[in-house]
Protein backbone atom coordinates (compact mmCIF):
# COMPACT_ATOMS: atom_id res chain seq x y z
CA UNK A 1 -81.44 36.95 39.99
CA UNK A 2 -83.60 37.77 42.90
CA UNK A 3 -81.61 37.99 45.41
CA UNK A 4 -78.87 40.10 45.55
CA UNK A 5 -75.78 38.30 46.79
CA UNK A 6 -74.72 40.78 49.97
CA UNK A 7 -71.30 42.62 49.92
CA UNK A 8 -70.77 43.57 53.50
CA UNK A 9 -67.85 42.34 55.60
CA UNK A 10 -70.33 41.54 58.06
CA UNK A 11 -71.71 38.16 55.85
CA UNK A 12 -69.37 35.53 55.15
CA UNK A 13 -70.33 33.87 51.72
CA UNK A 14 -69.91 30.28 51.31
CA UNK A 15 -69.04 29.63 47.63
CA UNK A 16 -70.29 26.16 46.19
CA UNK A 17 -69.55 24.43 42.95
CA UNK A 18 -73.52 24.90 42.60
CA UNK A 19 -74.21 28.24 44.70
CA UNK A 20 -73.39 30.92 46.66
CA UNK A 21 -74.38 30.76 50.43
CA UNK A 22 -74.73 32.63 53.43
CA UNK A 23 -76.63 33.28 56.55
CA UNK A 24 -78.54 36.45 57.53
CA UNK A 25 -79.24 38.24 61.16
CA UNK A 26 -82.11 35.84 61.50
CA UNK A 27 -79.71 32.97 61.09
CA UNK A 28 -81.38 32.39 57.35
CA UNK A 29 -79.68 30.15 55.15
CA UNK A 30 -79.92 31.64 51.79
CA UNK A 31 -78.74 29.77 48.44
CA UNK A 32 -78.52 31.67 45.16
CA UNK A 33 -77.85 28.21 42.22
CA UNK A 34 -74.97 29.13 39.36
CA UNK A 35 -76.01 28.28 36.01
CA UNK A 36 -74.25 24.55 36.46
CA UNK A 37 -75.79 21.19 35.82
CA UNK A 38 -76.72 19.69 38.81
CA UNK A 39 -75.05 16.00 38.39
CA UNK A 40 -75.03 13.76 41.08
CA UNK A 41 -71.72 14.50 42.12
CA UNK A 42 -72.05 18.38 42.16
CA UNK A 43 -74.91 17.92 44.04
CA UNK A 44 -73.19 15.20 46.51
CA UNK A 45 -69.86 17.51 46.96
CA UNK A 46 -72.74 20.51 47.77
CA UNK A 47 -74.57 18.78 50.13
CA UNK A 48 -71.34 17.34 52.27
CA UNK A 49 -70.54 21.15 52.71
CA UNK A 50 -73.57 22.49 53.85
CA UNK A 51 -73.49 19.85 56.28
CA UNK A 52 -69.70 20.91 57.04
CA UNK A 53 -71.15 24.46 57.17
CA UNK A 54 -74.00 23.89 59.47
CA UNK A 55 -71.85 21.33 61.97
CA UNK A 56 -75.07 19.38 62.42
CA UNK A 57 -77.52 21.58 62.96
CA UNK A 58 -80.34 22.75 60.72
CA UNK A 59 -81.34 26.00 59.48
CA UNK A 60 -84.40 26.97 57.02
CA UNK A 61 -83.02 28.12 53.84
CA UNK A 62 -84.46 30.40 51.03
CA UNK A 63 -83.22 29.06 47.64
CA UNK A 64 -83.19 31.47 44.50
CA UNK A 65 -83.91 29.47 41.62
CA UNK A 66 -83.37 31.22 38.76
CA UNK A 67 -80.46 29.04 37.64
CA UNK A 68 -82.02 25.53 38.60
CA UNK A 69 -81.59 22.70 36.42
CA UNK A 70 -83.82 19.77 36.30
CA UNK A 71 -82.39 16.79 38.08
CA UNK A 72 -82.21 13.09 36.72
CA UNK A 73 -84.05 10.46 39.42
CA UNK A 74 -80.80 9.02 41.31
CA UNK A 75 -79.56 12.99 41.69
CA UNK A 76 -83.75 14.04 42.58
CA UNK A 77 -83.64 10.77 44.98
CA UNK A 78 -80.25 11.64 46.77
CA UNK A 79 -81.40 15.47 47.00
CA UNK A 80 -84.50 14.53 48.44
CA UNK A 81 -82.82 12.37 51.34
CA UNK A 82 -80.02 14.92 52.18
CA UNK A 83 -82.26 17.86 52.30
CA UNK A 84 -84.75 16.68 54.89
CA UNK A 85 -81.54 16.21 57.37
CA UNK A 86 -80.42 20.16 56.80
CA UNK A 87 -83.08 21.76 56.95
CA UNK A 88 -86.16 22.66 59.19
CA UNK A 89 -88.14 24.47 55.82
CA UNK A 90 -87.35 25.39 52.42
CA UNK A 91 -88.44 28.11 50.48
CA UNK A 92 -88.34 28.76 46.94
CA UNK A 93 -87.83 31.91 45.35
CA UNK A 94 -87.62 33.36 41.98
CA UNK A 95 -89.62 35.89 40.23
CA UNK A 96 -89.55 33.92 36.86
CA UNK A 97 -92.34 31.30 37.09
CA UNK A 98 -90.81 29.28 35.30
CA UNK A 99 -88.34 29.39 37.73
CA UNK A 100 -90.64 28.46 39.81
CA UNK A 101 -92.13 25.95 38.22
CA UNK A 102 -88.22 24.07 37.58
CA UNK A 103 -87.91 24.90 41.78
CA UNK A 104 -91.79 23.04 42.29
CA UNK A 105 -90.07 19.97 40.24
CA UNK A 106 -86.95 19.67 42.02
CA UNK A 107 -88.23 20.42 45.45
CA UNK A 108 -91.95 18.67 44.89
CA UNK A 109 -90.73 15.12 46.88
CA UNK A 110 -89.72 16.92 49.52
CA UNK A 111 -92.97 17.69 50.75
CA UNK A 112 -93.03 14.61 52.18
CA UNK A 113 -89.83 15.15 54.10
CA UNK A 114 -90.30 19.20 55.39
CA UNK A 115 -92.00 22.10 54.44
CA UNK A 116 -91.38 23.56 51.54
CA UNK A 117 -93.12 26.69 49.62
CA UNK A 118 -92.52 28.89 46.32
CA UNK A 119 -92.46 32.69 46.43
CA UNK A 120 -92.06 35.57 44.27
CA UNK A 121 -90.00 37.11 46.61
CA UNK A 122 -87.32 37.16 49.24
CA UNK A 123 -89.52 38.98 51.95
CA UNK A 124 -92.99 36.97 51.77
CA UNK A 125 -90.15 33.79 51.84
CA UNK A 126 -88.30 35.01 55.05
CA UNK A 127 -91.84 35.47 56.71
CA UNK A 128 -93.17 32.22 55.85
CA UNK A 129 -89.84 30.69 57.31
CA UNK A 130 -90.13 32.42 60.56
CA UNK A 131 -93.10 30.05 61.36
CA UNK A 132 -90.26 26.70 61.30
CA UNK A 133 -87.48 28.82 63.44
């Protein structure tokens, strides 16, 4: 994993069926992915609480995707949709390119919908993202 999930009473962490969640200072969304299979309906129940969380506004996020699974088309074409209406910019991170390669796949479509970049790290991520605050 690269990035440490925080442990301060400070940060509230939203657990998923699919992730663990939070938001920094800078009002960052970050995602860390569990080792799960991303079905449609894990990722439906996911996205439905990240829209709870946000209460309909949108945040750029930094996903870790170590743990990302490769998505059929209906669960690629629903994430696709859903992510352009939470979030202002996505960016990818994992030190494993292959990682980041399975992140590129997933994420690739949504190009089209917001920006989205992959990173080796959290801190080149969190600068990129402060262009789409």
């Amino acid at each position: 994993m690269s990035i440490p999930i925080p442990n301060s009473p400070n940060i509230h962490l939203f657990e998923l069926e699919s992730s663990i969640n939070w938001f920094d200072e800078d009002d960052i969304f970050y995602s860390v992915s569990k080792k799960v299979p991303r079905t449609f309906e894990t990722m439906s129940a996911s996205a439905q609480a990240v829209k709870n969380i946000f209460a309909g506004k949108k945040y750029c996020v930094i996903v870790e995707s170590t743990n990302l699974s490769i998505l059929d088309k209906k669960t690629r074409m629903f994430v696709t949709s859903e992510l352009g209406q939470l979030y202002k910019a996505i960016a990818v991170v994992s030190p494993k390119p292959m990682s980041r390669v399975a992140g590129d796949i997933i994420y690739s479509s949504i190009n089209k919908v917001l920006p989205r970049k992959s990173f080796k790290n959290v801190n080149e991520a969190k600068e990129w993202l402060k262009n789409y605050k």
